[in-house]
N, C-alpha and C. Protein backbone atom coordinates (compact mmCIF):
# COMPACT_ATOMS: atom_id res chain seq x y z
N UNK A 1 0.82 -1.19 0.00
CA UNK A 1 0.00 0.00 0.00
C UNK A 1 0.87 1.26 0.00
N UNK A 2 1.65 1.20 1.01
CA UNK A 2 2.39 2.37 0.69
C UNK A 2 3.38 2.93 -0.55
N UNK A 3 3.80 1.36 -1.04
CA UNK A 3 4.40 1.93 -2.52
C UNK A 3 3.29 2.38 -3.61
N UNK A 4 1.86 1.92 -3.75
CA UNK A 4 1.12 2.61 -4.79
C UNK A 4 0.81 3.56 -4.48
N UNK A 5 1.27 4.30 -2.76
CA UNK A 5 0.47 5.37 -2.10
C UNK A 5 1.60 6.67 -2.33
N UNK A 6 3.18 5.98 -2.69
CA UNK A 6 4.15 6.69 -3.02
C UNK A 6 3.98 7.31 -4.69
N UNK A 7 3.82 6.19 -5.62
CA UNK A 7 3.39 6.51 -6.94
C UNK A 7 2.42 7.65 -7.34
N UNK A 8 1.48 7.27 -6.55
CA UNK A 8 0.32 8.31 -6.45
C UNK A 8 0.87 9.82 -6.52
N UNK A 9 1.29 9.78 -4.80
CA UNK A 9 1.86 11.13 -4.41
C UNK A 9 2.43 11.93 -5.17
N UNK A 10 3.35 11.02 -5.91
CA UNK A 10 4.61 11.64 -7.06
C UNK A 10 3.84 12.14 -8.37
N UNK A 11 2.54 11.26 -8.75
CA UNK A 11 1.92 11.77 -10.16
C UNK A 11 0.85 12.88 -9.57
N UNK A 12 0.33 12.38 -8.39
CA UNK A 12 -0.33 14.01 -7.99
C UNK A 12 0.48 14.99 -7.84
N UNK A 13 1.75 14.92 -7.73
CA UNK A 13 2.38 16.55 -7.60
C UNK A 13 2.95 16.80 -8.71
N UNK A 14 3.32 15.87 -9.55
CA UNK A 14 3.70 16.54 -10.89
C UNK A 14 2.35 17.10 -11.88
N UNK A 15 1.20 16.49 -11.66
CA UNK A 15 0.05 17.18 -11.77
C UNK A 15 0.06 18.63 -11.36
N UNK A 16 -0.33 18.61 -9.90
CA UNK A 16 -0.17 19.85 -9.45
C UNK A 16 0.55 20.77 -9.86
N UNK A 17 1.95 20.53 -10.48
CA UNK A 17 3.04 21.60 -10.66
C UNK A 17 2.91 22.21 -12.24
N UNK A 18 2.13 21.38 -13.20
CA UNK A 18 1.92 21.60 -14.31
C UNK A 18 2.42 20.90 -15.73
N UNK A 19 2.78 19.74 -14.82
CA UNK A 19 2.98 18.58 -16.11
C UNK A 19 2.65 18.47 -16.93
N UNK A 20 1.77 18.70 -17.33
CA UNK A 20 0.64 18.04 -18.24
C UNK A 20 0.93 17.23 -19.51
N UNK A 21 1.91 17.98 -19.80
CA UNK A 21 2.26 17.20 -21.76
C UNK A 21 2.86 15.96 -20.94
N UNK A 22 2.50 14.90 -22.18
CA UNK A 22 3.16 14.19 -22.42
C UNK A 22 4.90 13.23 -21.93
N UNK A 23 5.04 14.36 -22.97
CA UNK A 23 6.49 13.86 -23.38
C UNK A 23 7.50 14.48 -21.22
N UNK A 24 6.59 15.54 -20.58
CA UNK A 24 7.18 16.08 -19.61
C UNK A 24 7.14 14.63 -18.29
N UNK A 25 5.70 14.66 -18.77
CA UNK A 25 5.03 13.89 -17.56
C UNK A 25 5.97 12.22 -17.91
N UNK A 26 6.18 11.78 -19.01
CA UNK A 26 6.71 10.21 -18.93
C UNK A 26 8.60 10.43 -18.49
N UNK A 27 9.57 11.68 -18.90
CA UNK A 27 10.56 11.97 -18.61
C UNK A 27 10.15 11.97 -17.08
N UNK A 28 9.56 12.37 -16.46
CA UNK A 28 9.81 12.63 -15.46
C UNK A 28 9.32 11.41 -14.38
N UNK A 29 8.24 10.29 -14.78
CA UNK A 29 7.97 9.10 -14.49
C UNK A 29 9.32 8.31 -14.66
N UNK A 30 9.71 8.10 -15.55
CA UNK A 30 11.29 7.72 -16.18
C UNK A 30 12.16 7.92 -14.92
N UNK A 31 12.47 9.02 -14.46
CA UNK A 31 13.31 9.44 -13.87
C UNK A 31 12.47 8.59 -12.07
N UNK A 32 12.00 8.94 -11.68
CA UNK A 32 11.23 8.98 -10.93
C UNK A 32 11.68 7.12 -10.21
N UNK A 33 11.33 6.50 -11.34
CA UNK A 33 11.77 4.52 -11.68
C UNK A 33 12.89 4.81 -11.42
N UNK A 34 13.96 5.18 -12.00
CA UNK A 34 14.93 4.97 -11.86
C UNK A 34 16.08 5.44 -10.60
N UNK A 35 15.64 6.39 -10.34
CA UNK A 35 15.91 6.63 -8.52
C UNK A 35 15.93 5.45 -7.92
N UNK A 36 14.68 4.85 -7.97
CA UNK A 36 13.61 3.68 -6.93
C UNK A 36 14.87 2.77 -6.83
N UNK A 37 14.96 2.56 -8.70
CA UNK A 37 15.94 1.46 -8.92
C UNK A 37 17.10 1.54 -8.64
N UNK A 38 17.90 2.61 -8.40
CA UNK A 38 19.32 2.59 -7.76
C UNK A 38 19.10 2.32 -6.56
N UNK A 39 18.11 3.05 -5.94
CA UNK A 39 18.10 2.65 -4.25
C UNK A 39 17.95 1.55 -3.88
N UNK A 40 16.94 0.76 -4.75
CA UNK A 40 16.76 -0.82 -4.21
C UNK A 40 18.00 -2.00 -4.53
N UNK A 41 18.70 -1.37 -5.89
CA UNK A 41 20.43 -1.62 -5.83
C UNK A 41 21.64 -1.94 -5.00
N UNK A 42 21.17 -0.43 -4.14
CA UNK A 42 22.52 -0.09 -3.32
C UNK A 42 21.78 -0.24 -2.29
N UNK A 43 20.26 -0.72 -1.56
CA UNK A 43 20.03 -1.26 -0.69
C UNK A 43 20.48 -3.15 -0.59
N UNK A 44 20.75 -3.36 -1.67
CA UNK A 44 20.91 -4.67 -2.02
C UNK A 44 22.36 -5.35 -1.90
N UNK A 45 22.95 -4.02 -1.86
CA UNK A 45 24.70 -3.78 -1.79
C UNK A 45 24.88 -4.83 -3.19
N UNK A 46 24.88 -4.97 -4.64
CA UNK A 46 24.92 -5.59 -5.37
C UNK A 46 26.14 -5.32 -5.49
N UNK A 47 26.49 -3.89 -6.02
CA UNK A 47 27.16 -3.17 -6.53
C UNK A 47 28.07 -1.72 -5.47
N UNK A 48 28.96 -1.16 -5.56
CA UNK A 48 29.35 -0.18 -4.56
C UNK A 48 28.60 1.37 -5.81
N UNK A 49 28.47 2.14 -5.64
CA UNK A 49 28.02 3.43 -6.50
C UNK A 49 28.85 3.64 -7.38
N UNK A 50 29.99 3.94 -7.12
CA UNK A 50 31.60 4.08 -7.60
C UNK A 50 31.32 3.33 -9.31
N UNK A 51 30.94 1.79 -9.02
CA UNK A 51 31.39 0.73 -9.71
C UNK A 51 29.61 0.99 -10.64
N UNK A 52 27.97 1.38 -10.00
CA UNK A 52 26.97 1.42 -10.60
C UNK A 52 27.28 2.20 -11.39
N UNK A 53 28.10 3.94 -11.14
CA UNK A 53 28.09 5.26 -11.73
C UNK A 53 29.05 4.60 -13.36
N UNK A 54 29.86 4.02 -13.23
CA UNK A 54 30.68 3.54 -14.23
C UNK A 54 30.47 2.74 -15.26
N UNK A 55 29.59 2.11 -14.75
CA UNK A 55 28.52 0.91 -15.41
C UNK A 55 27.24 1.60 -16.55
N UNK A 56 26.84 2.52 -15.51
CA UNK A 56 25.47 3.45 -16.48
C UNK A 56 26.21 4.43 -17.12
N UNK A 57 27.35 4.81 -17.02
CA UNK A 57 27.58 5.51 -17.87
C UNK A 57 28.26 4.74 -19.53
N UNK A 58 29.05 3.47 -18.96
CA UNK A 58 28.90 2.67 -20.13
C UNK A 58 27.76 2.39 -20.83
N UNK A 59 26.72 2.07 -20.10
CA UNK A 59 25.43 1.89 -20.84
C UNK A 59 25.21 2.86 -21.46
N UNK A 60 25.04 4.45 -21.32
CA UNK A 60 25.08 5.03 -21.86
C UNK A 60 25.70 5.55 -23.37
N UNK A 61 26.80 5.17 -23.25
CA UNK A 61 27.86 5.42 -24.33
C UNK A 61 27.31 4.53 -24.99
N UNK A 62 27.34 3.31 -24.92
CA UNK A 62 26.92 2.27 -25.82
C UNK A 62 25.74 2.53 -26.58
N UNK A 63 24.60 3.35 -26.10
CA UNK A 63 23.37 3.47 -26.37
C UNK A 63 23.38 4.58 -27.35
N UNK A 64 23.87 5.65 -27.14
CA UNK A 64 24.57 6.08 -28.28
C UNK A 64 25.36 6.03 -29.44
N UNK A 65 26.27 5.08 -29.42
CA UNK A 65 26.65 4.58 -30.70
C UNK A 65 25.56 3.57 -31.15
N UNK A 66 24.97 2.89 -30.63
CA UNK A 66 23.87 2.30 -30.85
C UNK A 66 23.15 2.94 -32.23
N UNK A 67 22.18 4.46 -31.66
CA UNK A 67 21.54 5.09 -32.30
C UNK A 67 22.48 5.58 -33.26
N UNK A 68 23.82 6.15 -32.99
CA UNK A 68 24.38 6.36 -34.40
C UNK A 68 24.39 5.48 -35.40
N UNK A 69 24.36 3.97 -34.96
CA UNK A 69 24.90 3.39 -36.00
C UNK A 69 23.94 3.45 -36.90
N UNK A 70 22.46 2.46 -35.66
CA UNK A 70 21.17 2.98 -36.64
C UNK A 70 20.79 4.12 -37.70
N UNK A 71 21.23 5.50 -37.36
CA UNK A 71 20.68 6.49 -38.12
C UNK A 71 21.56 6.25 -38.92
N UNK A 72 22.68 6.08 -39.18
CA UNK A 72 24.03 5.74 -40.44
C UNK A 72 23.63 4.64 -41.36
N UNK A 73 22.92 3.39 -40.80
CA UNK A 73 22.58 2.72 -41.41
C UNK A 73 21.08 2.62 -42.43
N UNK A 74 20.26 3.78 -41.86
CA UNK A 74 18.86 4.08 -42.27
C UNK A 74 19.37 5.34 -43.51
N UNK A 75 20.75 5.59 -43.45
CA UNK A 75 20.94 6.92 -44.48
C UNK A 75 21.46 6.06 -45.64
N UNK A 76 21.89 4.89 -45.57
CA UNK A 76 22.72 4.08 -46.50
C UNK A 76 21.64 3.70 -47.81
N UNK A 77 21.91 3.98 -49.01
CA UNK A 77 20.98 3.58 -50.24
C UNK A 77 21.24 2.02 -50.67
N UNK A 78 20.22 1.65 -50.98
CA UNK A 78 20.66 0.40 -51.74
C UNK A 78 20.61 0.71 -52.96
N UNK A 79 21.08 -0.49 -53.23
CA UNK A 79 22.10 -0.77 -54.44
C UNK A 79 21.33 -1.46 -55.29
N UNK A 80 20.80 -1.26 -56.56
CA UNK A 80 20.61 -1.98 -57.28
C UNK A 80 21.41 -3.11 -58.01
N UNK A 81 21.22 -4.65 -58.12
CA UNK A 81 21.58 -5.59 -59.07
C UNK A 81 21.68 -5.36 -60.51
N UNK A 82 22.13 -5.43 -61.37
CA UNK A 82 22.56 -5.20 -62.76
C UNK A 82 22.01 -7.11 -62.68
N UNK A 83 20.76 -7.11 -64.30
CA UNK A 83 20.57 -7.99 -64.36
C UNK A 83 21.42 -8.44 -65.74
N UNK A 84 21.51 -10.16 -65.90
CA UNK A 84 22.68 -9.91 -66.85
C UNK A 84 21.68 -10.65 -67.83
């Protein structure tokens, strides 16, 4: 109860503050998860912060060349066959 009573709280005040679009209100749900999820992490002692901070920021990097490669690869023309 108290974690759907936490969820709540958090979408009623981003309500309140003037969320409203979209794209504001899911960035900020986004963010919101992902707090939760470091804390229940480093409540878990999986990981030291040091070693999580180093980790997501690899993820990061990666996720970016990721999308580069994609958009590099969506710019590439094909090639027509020469029929003989």
């Amino acid at each position: 109860m108290t974690k759907s009573k936490f969820v709540i709280d958090k979408l009623a005040m981003l309500i309140e503050q003037g969320l409203i679009s979209y794209k504001d209100l899911s960035s900020e749900t986004i963010n919101v998860l992902k707090s939760k999820r470091d804390e229940i992490i480093f409540k878990m002692k999986l990981t030291s912060k040091e070693e999580t901070d180093i980790l997501i920021k690899r993820v990061d990097s990666l996720e970016k060349k990721i999308e580069k490669l994609e958009k590099n690869s969506l710019k590439k023309k094909t090639t027509r066959v020469k029929k003989l």
